[in-house]
Protein backbone atom coordinates (compact mmCIF):
# COMPACT_ATOMS: atom_id res chain seq x y z
CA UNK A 1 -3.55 -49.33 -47.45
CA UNK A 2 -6.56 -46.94 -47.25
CA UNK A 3 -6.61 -47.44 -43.27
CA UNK A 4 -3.07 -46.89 -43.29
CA UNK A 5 -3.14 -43.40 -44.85
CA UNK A 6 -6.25 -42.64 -42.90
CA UNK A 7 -4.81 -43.28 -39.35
CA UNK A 8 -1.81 -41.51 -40.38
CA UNK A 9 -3.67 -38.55 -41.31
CA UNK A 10 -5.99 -38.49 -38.08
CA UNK A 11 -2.58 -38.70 -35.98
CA UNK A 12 -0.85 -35.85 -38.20
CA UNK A 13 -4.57 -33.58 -37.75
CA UNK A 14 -4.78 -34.87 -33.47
CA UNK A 15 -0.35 -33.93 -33.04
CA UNK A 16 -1.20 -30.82 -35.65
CA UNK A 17 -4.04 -29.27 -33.21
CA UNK A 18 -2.23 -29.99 -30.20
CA UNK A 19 0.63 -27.91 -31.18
CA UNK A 20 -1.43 -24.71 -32.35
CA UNK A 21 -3.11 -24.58 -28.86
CA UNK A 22 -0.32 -22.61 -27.15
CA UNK A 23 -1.90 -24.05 -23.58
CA UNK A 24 1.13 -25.68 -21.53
CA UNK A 25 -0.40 -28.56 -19.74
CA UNK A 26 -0.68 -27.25 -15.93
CA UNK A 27 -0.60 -24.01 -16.55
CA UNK A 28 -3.36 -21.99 -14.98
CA UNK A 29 -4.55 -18.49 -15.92
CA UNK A 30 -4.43 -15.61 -13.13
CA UNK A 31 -7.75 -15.35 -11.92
CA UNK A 32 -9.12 -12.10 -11.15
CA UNK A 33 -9.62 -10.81 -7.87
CA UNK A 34 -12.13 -8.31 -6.81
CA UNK A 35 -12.17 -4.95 -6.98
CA UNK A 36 -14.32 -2.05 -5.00
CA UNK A 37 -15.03 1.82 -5.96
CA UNK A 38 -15.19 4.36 -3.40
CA UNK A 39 -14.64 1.73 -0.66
CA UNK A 40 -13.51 1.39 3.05
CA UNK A 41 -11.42 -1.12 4.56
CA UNK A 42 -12.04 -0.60 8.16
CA UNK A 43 -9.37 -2.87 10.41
CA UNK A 44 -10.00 -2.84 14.23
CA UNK A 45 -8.37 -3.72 17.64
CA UNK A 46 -9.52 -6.58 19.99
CA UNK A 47 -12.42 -4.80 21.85
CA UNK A 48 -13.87 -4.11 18.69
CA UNK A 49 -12.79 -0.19 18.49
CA UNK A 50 -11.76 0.75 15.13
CA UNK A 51 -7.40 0.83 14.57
CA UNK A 52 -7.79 1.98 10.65
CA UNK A 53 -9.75 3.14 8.36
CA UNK A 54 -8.53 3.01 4.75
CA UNK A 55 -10.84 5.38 2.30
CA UNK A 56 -10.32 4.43 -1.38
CA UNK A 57 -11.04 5.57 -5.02
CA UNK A 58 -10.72 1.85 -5.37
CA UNK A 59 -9.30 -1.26 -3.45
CA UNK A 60 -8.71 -4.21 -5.49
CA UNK A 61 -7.62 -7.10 -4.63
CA UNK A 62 -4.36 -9.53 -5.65
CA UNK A 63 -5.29 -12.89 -5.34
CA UNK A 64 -1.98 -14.54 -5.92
CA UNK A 65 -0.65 -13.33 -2.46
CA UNK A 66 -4.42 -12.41 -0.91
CA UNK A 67 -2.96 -8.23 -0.54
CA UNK A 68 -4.67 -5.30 -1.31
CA UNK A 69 -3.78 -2.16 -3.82
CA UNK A 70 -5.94 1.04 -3.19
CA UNK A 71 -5.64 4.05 -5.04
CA UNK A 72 -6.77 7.52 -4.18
CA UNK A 73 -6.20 6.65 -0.61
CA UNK A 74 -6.99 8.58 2.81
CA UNK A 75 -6.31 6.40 5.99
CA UNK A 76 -7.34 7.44 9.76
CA UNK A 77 -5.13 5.84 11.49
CA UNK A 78 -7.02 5.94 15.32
CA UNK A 79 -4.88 3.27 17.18
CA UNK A 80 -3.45 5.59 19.59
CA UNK A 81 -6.64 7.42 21.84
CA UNK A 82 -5.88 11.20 21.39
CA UNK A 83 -3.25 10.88 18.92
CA UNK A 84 -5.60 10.48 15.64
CA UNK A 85 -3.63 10.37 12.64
CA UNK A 86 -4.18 11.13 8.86
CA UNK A 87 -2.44 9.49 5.38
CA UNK A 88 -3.25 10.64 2.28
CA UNK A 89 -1.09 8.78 -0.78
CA UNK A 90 -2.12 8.26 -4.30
CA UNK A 91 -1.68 4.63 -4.32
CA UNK A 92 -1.63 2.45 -1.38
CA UNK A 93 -0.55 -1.36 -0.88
CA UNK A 94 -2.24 -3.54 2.90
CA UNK A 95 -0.01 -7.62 2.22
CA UNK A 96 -2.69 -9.75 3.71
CA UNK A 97 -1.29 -9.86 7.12
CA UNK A 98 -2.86 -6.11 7.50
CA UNK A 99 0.18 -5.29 9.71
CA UNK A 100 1.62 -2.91 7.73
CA UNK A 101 0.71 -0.37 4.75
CA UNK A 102 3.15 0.95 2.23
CA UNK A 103 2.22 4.32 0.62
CA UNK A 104 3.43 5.36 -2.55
CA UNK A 105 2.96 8.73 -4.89
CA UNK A 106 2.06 12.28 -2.61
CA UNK A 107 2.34 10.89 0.61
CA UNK A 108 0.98 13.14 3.23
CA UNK A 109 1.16 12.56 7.03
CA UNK A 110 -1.03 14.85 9.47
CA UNK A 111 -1.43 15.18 12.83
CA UNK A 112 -3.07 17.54 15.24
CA UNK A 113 -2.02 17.56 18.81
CA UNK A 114 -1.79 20.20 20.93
CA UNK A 115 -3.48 23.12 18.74
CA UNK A 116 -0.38 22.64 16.79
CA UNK A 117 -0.86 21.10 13.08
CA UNK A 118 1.92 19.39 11.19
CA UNK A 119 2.53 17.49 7.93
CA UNK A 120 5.37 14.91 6.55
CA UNK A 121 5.63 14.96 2.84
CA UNK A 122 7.58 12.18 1.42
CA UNK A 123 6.87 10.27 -1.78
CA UNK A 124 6.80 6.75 -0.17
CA UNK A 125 6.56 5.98 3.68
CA UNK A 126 5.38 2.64 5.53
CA UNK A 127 3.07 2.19 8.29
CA UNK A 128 3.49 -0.62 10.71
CA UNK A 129 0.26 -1.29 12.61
CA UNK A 130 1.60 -3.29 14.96
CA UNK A 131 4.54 -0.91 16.37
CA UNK A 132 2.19 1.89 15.39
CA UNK A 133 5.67 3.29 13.21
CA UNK A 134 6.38 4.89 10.01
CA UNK A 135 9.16 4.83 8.06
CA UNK A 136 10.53 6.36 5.11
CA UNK A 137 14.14 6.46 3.29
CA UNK A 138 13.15 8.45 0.75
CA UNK A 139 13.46 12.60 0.81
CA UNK A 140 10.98 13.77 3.63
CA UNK A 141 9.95 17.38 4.44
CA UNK A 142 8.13 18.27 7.27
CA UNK A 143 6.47 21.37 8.08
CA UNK A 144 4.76 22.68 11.14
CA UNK A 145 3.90 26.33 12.55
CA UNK A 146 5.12 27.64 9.26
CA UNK A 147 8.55 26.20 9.27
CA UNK A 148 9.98 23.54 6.94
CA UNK A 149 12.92 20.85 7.69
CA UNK A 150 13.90 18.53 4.37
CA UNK A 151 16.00 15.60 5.18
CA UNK A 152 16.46 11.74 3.69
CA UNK A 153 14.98 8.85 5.67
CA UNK A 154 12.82 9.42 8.50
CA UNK A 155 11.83 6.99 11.64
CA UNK A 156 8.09 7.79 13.37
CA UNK A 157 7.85 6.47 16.61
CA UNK A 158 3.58 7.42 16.64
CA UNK A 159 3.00 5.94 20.32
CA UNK A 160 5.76 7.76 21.75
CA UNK A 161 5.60 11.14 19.72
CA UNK A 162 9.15 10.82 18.53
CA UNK A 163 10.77 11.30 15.22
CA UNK A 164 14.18 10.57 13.58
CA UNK A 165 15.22 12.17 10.76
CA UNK A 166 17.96 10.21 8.83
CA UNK A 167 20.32 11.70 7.00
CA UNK A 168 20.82 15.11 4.77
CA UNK A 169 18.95 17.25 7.44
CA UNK A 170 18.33 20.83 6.46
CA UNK A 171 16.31 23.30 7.57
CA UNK A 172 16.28 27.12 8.97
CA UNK A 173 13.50 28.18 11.57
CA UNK A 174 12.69 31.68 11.55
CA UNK A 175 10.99 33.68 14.82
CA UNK A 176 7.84 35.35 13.60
């Protein structure tokens, strides 16, 4: 009888503890990437010249899909000889493909060709790496030579020097 009440208090103490533990069998905890202050994630072409150069605050990284988030971020985006670029964002995510980079918060777009400097300020825009393009559908203003035109969406054709503005264009250019 003793061994009786024992074994059925061992069982009742082993079922007991496995129910307080709260840990599903399987189940894995989300391991921590790593993360980097005041770093630079330099990406570059096949002859070994560098296509982007991403300046961060800090990069850290996601392991569950191997992508990057950066914030405080300045990229130099050099792909194009002679057509050097500049994005500035507060936050910044690279998937692990590196073909594209989707800014997010401030968004800033410069470029200087020609003596002439202009900027795109949206608050989210895309860069694709491999069709050096940007692209935006949220409200974009861009200003050059002391003129301003707002619209919604924007395509950036970088290679080419061409840009589409989507939708809602506005804009009044004034002869100084």
């Amino acid at each position: 009888m003793t061994a009786l009440i024992a074994a059925a208090i061992a069982t009742y103490g082993v079922l007991n503890h496995d129910a307080d533990s709260g840990i599903v069998a399987g189940e894995q905890p989300v391991l921590p990437g790593y993360y980097l202050k005041d770093a630079i994630l330099t990406i570059t072409q096949p002859d070994g010249s560098t296509r982007l150069r991403l300046v961060a605050g800090r990069i850290q990284e996601n392991v569950a899909d191997q992508s990057y988030s950066a914030e405080d971020v300045r990229v130099n985006y050099l792909a194009l000889p002679g057509q050097p670029w500049t994005l500035r964002s507060d936050r910044a995510q690279v998937p692990s493909t590196l073909k594209t980079v989707d800014f997010t918060g401030n968004v800033q777009v410069r470029s200087e060709q020609n003596g002439r400097d202009g900027v795109i300020l949206t608050e989210a825009l895309t860069l694709d790496t491999t069709n050096d393009t940007a692209r935006t559908r949220q409200p974009v203003a861009i200003e050059f030579g002391g003129q301003r035109v707002n619209a919604t969406g924007m395509n950036a054709d970088l290679r080419g020097g061409r840009l589409q503005l989507e939708s809602s264009v506005n804009g009044q250019f004034r002869k100084n």
